[in-house]
C-alpha atoms as a PDB file:
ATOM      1  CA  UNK A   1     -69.540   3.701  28.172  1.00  0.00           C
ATOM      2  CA  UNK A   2     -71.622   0.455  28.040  1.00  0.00           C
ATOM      3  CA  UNK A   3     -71.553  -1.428  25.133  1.00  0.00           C
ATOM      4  CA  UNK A   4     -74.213  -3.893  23.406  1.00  0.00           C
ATOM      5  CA  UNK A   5     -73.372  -6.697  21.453  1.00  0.00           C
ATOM      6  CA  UNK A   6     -75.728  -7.631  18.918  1.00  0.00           C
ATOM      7  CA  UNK A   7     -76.330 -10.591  17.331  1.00  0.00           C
ATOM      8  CA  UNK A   8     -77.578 -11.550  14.287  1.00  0.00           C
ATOM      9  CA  UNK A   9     -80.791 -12.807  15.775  1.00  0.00           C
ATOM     10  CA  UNK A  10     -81.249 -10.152  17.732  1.00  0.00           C
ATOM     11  CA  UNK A  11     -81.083  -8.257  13.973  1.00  0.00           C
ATOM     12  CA  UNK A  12     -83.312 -10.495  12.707  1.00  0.00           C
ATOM     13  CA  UNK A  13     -86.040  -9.694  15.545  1.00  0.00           C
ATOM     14  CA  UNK A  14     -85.596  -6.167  15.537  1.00  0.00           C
ATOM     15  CA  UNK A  15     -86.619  -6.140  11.903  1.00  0.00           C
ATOM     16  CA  UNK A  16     -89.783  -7.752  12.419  1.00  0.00           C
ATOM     17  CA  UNK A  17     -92.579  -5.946  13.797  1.00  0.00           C
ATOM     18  CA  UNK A  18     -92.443  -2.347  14.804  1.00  0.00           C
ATOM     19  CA  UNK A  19     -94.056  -2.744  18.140  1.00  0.00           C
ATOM     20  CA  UNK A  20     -91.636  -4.902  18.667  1.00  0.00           C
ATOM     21  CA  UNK A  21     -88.492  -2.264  18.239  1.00  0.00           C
ATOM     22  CA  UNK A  22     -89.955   0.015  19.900  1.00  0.00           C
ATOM     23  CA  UNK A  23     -90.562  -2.590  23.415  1.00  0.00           C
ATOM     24  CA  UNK A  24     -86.982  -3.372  22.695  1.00  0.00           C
ATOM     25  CA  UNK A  25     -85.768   0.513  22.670  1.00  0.00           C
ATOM     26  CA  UNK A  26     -87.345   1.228  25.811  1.00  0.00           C
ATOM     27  CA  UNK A  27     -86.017  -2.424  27.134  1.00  0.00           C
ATOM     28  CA  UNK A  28     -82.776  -0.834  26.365  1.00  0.00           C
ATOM     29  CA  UNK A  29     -83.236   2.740  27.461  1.00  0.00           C
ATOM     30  CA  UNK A  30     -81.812   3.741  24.214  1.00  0.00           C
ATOM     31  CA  UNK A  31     -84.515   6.041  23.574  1.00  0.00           C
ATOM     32  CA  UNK A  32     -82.122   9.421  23.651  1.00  0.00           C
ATOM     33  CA  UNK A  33     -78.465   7.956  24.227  1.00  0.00           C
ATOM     34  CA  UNK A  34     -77.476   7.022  20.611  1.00  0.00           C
ATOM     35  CA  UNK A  35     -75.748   9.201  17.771  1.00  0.00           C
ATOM     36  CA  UNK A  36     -74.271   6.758  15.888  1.00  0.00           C
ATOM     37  CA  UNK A  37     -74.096   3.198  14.800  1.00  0.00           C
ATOM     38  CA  UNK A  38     -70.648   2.120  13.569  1.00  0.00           C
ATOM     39  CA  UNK A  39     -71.158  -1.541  11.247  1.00  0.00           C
ATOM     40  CA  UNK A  40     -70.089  -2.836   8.440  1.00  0.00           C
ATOM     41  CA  UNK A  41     -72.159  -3.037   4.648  1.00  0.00           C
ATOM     42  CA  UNK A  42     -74.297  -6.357   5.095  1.00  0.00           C
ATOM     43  CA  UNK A  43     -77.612  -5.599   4.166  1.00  0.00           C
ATOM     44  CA  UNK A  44     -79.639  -6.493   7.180  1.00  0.00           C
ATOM     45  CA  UNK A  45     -77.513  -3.655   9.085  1.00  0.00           C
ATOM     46  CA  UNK A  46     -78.856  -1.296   6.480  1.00  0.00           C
ATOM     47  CA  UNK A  47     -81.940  -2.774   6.868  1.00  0.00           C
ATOM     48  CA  UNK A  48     -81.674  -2.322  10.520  1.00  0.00           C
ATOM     49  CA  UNK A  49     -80.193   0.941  11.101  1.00  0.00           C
ATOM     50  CA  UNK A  50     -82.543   2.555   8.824  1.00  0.00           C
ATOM     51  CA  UNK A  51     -85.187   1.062  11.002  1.00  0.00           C
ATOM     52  CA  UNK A  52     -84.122   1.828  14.181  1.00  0.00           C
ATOM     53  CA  UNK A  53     -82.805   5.652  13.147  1.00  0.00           C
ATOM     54  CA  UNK A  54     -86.259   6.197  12.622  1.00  0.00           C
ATOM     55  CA  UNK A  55     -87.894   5.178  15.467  1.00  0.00           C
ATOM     56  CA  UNK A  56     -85.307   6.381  17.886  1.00  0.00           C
ATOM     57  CA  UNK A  57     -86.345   9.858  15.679  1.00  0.00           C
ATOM     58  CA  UNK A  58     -90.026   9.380  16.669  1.00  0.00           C
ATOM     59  CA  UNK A  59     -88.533   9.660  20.488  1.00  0.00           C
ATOM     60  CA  UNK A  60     -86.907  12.498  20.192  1.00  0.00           C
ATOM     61  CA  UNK A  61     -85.073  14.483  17.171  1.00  0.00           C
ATOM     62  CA  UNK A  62     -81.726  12.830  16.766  1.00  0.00           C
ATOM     63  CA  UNK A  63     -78.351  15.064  16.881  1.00  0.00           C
ATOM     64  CA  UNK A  64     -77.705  16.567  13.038  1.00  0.00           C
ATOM     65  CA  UNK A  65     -81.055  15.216  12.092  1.00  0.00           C
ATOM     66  CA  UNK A  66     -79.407  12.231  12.515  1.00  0.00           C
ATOM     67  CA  UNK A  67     -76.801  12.832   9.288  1.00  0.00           C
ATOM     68  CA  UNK A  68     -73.980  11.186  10.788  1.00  0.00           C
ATOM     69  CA  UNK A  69     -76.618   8.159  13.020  1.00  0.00           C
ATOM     70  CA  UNK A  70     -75.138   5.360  10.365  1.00  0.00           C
ATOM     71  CA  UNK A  71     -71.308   5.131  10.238  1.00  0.00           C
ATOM     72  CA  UNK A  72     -69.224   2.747   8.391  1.00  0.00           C
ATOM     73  CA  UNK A  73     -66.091   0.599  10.155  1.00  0.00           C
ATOM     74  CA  UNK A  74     -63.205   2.244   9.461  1.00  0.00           C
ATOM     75  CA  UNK A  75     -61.003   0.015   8.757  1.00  0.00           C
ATOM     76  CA  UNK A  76     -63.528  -1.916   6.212  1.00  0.00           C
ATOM     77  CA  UNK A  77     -63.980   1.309   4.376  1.00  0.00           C
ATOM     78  CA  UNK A  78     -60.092   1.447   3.908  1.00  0.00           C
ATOM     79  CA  UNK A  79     -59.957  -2.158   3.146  1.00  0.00           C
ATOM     80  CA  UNK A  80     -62.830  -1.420   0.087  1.00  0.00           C
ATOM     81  CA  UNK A  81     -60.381   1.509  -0.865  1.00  0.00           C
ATOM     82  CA  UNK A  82     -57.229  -1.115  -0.923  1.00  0.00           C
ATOM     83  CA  UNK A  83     -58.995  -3.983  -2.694  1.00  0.00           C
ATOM     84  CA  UNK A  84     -59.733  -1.230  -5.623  1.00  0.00           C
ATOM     85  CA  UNK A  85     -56.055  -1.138  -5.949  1.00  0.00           C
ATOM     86  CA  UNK A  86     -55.186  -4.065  -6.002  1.00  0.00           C
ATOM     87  CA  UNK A  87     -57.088  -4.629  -8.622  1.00  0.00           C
ATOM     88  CA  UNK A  88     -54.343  -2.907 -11.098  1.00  0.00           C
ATOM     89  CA  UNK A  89     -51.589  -4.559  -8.833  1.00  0.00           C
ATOM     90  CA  UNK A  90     -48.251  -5.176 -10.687  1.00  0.00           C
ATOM     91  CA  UNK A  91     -47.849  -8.391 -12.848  1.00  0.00           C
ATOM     92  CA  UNK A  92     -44.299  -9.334 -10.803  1.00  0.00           C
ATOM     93  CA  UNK A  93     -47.106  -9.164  -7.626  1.00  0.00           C
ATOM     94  CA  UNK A  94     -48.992 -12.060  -9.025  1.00  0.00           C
ATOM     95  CA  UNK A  95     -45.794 -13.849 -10.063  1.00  0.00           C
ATOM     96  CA  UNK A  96     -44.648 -13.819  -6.677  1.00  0.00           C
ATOM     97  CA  UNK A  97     -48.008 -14.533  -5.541  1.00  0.00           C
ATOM     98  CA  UNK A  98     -47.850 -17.900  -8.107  1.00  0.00           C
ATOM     99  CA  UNK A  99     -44.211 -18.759  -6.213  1.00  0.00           C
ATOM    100  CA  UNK A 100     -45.757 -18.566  -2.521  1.00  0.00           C
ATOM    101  CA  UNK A 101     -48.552 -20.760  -4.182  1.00  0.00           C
ATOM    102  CA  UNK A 102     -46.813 -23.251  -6.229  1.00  0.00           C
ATOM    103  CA  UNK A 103     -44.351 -23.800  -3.195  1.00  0.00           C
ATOM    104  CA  UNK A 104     -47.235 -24.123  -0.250  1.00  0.00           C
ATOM    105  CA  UNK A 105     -49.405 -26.438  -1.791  1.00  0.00           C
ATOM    106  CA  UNK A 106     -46.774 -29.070  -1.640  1.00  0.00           C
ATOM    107  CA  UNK A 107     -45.220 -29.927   1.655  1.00  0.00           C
ATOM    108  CA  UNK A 108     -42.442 -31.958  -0.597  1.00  0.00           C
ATOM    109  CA  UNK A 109     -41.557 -28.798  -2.017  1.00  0.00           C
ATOM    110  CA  UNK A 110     -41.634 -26.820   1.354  1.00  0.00           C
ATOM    111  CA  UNK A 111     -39.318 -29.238   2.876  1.00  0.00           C
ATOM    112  CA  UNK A 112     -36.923 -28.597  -0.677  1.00  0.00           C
ATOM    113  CA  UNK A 113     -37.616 -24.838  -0.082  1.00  0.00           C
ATOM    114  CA  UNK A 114     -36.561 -24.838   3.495  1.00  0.00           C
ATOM    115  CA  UNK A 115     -33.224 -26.594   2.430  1.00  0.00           C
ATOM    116  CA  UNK A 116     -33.018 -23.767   0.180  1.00  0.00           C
ATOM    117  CA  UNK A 117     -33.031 -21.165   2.529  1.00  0.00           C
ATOM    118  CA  UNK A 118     -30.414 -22.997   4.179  1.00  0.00           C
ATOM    119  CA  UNK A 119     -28.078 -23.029   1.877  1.00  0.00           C
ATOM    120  CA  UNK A 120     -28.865 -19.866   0.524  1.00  0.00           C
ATOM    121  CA  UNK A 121     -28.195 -18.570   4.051  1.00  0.00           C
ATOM    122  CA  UNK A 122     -30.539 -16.003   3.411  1.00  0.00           C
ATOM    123  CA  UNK A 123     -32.335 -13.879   6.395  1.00  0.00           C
ATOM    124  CA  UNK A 124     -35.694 -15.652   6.115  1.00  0.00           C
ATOM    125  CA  UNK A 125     -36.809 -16.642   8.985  1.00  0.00           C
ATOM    126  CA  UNK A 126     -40.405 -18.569   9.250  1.00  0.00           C
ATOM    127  CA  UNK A 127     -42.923 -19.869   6.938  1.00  0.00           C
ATOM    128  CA  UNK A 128     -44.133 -18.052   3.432  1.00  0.00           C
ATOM    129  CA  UNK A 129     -47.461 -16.424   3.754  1.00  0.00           C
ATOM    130  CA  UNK A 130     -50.054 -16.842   1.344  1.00  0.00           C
ATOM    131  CA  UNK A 131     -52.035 -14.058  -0.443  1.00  0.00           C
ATOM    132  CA  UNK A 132     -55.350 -13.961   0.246  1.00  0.00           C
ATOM    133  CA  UNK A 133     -57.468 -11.875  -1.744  1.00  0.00           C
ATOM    134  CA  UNK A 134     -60.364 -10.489   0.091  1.00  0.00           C
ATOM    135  CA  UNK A 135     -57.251  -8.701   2.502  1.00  0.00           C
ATOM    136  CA  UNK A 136     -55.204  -6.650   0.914  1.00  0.00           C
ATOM    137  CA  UNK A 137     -53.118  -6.262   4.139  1.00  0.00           C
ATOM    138  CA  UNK A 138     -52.112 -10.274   3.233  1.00  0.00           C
ATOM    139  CA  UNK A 139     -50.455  -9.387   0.322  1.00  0.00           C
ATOM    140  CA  UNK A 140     -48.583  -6.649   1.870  1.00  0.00           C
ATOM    141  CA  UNK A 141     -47.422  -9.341   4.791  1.00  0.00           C
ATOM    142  CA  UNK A 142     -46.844 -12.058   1.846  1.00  0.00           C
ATOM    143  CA  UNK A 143     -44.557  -9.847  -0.079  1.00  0.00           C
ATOM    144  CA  UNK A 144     -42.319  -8.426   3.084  1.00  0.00           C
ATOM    145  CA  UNK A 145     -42.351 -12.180   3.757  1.00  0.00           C
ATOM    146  CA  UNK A 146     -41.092 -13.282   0.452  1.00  0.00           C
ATOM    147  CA  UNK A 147     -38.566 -10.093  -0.308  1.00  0.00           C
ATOM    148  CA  UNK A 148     -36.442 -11.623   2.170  1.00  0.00           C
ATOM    149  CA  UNK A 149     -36.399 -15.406   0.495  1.00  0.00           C
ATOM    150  CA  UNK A 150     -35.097 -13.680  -3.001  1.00  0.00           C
ATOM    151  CA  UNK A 151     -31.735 -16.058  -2.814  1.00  0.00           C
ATOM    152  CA  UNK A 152     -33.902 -19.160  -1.653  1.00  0.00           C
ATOM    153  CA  UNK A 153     -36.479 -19.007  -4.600  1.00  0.00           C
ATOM    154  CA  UNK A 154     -33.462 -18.360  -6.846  1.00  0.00           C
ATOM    155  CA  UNK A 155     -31.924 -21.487  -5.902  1.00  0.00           C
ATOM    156  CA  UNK A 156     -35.494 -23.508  -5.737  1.00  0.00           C
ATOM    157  CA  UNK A 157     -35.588 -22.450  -9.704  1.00  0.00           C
ATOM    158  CA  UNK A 158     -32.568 -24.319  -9.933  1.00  0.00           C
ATOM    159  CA  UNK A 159     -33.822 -27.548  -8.807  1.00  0.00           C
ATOM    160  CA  UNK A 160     -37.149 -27.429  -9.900  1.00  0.00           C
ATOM    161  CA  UNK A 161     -37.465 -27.452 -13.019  1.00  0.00           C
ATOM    162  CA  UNK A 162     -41.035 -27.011 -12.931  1.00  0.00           C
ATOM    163  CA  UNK A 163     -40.680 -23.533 -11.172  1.00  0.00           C
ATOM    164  CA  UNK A 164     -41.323 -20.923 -13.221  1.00  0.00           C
ATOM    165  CA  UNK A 165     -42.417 -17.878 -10.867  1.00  0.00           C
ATOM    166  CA  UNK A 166     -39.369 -16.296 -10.035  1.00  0.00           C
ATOM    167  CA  UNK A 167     -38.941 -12.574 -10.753  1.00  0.00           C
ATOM    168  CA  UNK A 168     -36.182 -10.456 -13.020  1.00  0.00           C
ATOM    169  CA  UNK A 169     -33.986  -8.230 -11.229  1.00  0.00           C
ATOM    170  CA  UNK A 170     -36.402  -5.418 -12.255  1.00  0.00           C
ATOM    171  CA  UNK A 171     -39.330  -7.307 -10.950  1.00  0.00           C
ATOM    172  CA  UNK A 172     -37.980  -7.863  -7.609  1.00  0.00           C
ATOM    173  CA  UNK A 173     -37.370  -3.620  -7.585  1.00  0.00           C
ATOM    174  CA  UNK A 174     -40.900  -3.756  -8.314  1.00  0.00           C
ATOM    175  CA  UNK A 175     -42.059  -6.191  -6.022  1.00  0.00           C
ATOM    176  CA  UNK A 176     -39.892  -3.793  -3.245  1.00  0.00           C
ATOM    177  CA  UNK A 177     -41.304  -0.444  -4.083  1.00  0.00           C
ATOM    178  CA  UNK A 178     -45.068  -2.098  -3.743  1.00  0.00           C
ATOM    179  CA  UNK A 179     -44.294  -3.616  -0.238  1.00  0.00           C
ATOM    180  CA  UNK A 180     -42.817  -0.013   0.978  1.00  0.00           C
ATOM    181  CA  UNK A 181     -46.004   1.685  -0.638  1.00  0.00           C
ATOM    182  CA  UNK A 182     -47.746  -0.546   1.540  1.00  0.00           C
ATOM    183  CA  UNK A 183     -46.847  -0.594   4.616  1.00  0.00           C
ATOM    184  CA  UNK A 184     -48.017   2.577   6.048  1.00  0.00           C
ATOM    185  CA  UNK A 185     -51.154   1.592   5.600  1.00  0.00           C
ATOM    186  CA  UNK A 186     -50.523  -1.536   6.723  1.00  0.00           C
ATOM    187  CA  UNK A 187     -49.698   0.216  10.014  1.00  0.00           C
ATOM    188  CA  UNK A 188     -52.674   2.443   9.461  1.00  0.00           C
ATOM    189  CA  UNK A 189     -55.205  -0.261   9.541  1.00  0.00           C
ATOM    190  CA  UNK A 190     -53.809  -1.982  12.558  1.00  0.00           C
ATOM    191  CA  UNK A 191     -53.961   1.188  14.351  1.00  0.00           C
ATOM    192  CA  UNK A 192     -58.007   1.806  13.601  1.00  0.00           C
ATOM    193  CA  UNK A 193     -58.621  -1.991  14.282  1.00  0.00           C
ATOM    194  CA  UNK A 194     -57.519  -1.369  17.749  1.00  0.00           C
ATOM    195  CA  UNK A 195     -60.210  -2.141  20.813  1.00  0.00           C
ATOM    196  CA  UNK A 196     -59.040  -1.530  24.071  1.00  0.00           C
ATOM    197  CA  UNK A 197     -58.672   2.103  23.883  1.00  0.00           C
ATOM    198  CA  UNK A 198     -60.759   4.863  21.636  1.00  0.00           C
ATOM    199  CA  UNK A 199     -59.552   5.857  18.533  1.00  0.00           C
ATOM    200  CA  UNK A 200     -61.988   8.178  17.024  1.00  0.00           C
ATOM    201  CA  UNK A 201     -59.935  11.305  18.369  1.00  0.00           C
ATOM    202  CA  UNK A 202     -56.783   9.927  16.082  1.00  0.00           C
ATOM    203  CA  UNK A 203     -59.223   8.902  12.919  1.00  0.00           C
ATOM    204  CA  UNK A 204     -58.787  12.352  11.226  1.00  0.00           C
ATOM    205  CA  UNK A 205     -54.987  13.020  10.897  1.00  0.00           C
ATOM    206  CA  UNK A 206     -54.425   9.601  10.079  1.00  0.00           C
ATOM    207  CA  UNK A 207     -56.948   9.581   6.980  1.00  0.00           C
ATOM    208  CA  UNK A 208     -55.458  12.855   5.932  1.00  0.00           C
ATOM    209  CA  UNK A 209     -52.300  10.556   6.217  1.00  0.00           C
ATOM    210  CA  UNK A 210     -53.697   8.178   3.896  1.00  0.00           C
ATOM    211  CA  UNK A 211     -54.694  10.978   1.241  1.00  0.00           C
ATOM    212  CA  UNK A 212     -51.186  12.648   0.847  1.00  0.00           C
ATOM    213  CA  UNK A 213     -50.199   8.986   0.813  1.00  0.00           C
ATOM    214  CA  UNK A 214     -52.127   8.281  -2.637  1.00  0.00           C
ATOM    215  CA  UNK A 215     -51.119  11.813  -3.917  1.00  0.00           C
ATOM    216  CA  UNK A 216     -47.931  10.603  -3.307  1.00  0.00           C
ATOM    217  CA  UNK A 217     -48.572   7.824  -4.736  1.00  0.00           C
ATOM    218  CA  UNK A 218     -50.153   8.971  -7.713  1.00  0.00           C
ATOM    219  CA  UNK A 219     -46.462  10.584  -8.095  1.00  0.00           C
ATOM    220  CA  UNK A 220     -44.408   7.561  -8.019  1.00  0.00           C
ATOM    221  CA  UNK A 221     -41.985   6.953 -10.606  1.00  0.00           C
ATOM    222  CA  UNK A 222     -43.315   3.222 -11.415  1.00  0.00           C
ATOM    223  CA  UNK A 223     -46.797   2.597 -13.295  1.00  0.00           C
ATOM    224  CA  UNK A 224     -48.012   0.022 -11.522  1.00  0.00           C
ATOM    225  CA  UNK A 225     -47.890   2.132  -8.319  1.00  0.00           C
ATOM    226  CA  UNK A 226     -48.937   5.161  -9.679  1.00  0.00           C
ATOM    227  CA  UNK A 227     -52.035   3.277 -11.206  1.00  0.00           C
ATOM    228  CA  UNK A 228     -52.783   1.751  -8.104  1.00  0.00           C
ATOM    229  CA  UNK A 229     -52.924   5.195  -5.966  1.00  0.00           C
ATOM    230  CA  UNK A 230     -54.934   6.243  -8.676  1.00  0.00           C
ATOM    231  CA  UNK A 231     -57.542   4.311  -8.312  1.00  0.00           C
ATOM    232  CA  UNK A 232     -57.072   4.384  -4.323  1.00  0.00           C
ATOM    233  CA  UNK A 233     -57.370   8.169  -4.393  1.00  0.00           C
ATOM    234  CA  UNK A 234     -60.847   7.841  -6.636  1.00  0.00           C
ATOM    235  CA  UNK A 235     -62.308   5.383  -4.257  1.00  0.00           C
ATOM    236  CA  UNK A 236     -61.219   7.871  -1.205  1.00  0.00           C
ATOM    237  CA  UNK A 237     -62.675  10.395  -2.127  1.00  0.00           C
ATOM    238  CA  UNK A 238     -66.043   8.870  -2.634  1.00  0.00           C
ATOM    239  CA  UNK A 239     -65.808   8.131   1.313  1.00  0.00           C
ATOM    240  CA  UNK A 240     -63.913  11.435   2.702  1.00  0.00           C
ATOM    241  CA  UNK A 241     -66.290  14.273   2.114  1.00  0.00           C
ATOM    242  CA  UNK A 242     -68.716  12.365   4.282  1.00  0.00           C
ATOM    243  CA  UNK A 243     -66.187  11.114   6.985  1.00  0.00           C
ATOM    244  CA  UNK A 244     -64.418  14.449   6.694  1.00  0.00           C
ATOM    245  CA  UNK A 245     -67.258  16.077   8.997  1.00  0.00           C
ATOM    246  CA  UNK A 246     -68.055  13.837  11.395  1.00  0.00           C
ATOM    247  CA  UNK A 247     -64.347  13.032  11.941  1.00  0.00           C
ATOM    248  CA  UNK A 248     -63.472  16.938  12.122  1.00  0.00           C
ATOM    249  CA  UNK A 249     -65.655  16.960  15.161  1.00  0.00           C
ATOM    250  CA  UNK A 250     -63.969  14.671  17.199  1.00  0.00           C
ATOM    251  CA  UNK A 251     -60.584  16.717  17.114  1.00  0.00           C
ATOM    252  CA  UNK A 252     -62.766  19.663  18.057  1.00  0.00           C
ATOM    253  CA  UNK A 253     -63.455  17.733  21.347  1.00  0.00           C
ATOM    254  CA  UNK A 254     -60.148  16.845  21.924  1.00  0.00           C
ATOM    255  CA  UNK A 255     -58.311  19.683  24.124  1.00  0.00           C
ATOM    256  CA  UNK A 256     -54.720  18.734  22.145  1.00  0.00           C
ATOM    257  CA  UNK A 257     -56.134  19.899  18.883  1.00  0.00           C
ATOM    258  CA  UNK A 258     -59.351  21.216  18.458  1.00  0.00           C
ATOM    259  CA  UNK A 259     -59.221  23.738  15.652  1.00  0.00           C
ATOM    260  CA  UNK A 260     -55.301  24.012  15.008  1.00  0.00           C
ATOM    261  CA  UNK A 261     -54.907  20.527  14.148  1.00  0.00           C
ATOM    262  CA  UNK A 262     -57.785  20.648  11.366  1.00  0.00           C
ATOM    263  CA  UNK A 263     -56.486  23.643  10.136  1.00  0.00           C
ATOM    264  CA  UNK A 264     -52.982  22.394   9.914  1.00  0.00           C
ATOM    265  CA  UNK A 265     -53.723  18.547   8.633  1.00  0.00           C
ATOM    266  CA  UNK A 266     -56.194  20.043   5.684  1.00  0.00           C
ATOM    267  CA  UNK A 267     -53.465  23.043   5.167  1.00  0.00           C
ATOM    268  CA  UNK A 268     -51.016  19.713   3.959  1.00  0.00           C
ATOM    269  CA  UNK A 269     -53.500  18.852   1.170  1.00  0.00           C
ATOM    270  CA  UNK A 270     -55.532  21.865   0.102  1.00  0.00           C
ATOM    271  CA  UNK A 271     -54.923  25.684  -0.951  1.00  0.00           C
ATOM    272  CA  UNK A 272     -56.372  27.975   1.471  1.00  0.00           C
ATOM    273  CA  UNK A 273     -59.488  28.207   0.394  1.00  0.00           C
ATOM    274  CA  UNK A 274     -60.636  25.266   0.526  1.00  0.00           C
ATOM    275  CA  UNK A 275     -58.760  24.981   3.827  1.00  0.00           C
ATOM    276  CA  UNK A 276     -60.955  27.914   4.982  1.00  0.00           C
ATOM    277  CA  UNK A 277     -64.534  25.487   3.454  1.00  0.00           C
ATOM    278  CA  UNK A 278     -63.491  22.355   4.558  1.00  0.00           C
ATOM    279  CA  UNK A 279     -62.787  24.322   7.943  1.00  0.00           C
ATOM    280  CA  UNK A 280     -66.072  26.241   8.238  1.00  0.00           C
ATOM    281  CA  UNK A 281     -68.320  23.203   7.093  1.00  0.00           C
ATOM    282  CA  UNK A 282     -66.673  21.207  10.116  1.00  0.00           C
ATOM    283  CA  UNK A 283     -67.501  24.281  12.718  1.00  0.00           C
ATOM    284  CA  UNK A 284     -70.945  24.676  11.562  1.00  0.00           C
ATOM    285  CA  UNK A 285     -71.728  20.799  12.045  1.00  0.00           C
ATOM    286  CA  UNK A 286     -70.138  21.059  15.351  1.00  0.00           C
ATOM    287  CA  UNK A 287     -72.392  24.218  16.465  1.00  0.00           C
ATOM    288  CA  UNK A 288     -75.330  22.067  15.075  1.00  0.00           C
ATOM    289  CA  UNK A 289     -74.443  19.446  17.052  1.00  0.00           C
ATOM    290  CA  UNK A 290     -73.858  21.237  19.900  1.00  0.00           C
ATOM    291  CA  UNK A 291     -77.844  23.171  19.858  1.00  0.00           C
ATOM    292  CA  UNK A 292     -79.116  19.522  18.939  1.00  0.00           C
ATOM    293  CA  UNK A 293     -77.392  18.574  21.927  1.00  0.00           C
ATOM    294  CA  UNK A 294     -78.516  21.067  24.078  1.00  0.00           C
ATOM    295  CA  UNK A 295     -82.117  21.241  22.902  1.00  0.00           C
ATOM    296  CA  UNK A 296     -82.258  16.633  23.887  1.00  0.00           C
ATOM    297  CA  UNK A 297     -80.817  17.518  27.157  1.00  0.00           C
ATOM    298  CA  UNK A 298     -83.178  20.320  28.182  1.00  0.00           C
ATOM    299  CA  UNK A 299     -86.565  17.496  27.129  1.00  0.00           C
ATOM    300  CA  UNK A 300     -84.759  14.979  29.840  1.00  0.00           C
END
């Protein structure tokens, strides 16, 4: 399929004068070829979506009544769900966070720290990597980073006096039960950020992944973790029972799964009756979809 960039200007113009949209959807020839708009949560895409769902509407009716026309990113939805986590992140976290910090800002004390690895002869291998907190997939890459330097920051605390940041034996548990948490999403994340191949057909088992991940989560053994799938799992499901739908239809197209796939990936989270909702909601959007469909095609 051809794709569109759009910039912000062309935003900007499209939000101007209504003759004007409608010259530029016919310009386009988008007049029955869109069903949904995947963007992020700046304003003027709200702005703009809203705009141009409605006159693409005055063309002809969109598919669903256009339910599913304004999609969030993925992966920026997940991130939103991550940052609310790490909100109640661990205290060892942020001491760890302080070390990478207190050690990067200074390339004196980088040059001391890489003699410390040395003689350590620990298996770090690289530079630290600092947190940084709008990505939550940074602190993830900071701490598998820093797990691995445990011997050299033990020895830096020995010849700087100044460095105070180094963790307890029971912090640095800590510190490795958050980075395992972690990195399935991690790989999660990567996965949906992917471009050169489409990924909508792989969206829904992977979410469901993602759920049983914070139930599991909200399970674990230490606090910290279990407050932090917590309030993952909260933020979630704010998202899923929208995305649930929309997703559910794509492994419907898809001749590997279609129904057995939905029936099996809910029947991991949910008793069998609300296997059997969840399930029937999904069809009936998907015969919808399918008349809406039809119905455009047939005014063409």
């Amino acid at each position: 399929p051809k794709v569109r960039h759009v910039t912000r200007n062309t935003i900007l113009m499209y939000c101007l004068l209504e003759h004007e949209r409608l010259k530029l959807i016919k310009e386009w020839d988008l007049k029955s070829k869109v069903f949904s708009m995947t963007c992020d949560n700046a304003g003027a895409m709200d702005v703009m979506v809203g705009r141009l769902k409605s006159d693409l509407h005055s063309f002809f009716p969109l598919p669903l009544e256009g339910r599913f026309f304004h999609v969030h990113y993925c992966a920026f939805i997940l991130n939103l769900i991550f940052q609310s986590g790490m909100k109640v992140i661990d205290d060892s976290v942020f001491k760890v966070c302080g070390a990478v910090n207190y050690i990067a800002s200074s390339d004196s004390r980088l040059c001391v720290f890489d003699k410390c690895v040395v003689d350590s002869q620990c298996n770090f291998i690289g530079k630290l990597r600092i947190d940084c907190p709008t990505r939550w997939h940074s602190t993830y890459l900071m701490l598998k980073r820093v797990i691995k330097a445990k011997k050299a920051l033990s020895l830096f605390c020995t010849i700087d006096p100044s460095f105070d940041f180094v963790p307890v034996d029971e912090e640095w548990e800590i510190v490795k039960y958050m980075c395992n948490f972690l990195e399935p999403f991690d790989c999660i994340t990567n996965l949906f950020s992917k471009s050169n191949y489409p990924t909508a057909n792989i969206y829904f088992p992977y979410i469901l992944a993602v759920e049983n991940l914070f139930v599991l989560g909200h399970n674990h053994k230490v606090p910290s973790i279990k407050d932090m799938a917590s309030a993952m799992l909260v933020k979630f499901e704010k998202y899923w029972g929208y995305y649930s739908i929309v997703l559910g239809i794509t492994i419907l197209l898809d001749p590997r799964y279609k129904n057995v796939m939905i029936r099996s990936a809910l029947g991991r989270l949910y008793n069998s009756g609300e296997v059997q909702r969840r399930v029937k909601e999904i069809r009936e959007a998907f015969i919808d979809y399918t008349i809406s469909m039809t119905l455009l095609l047939a005014h063409l």
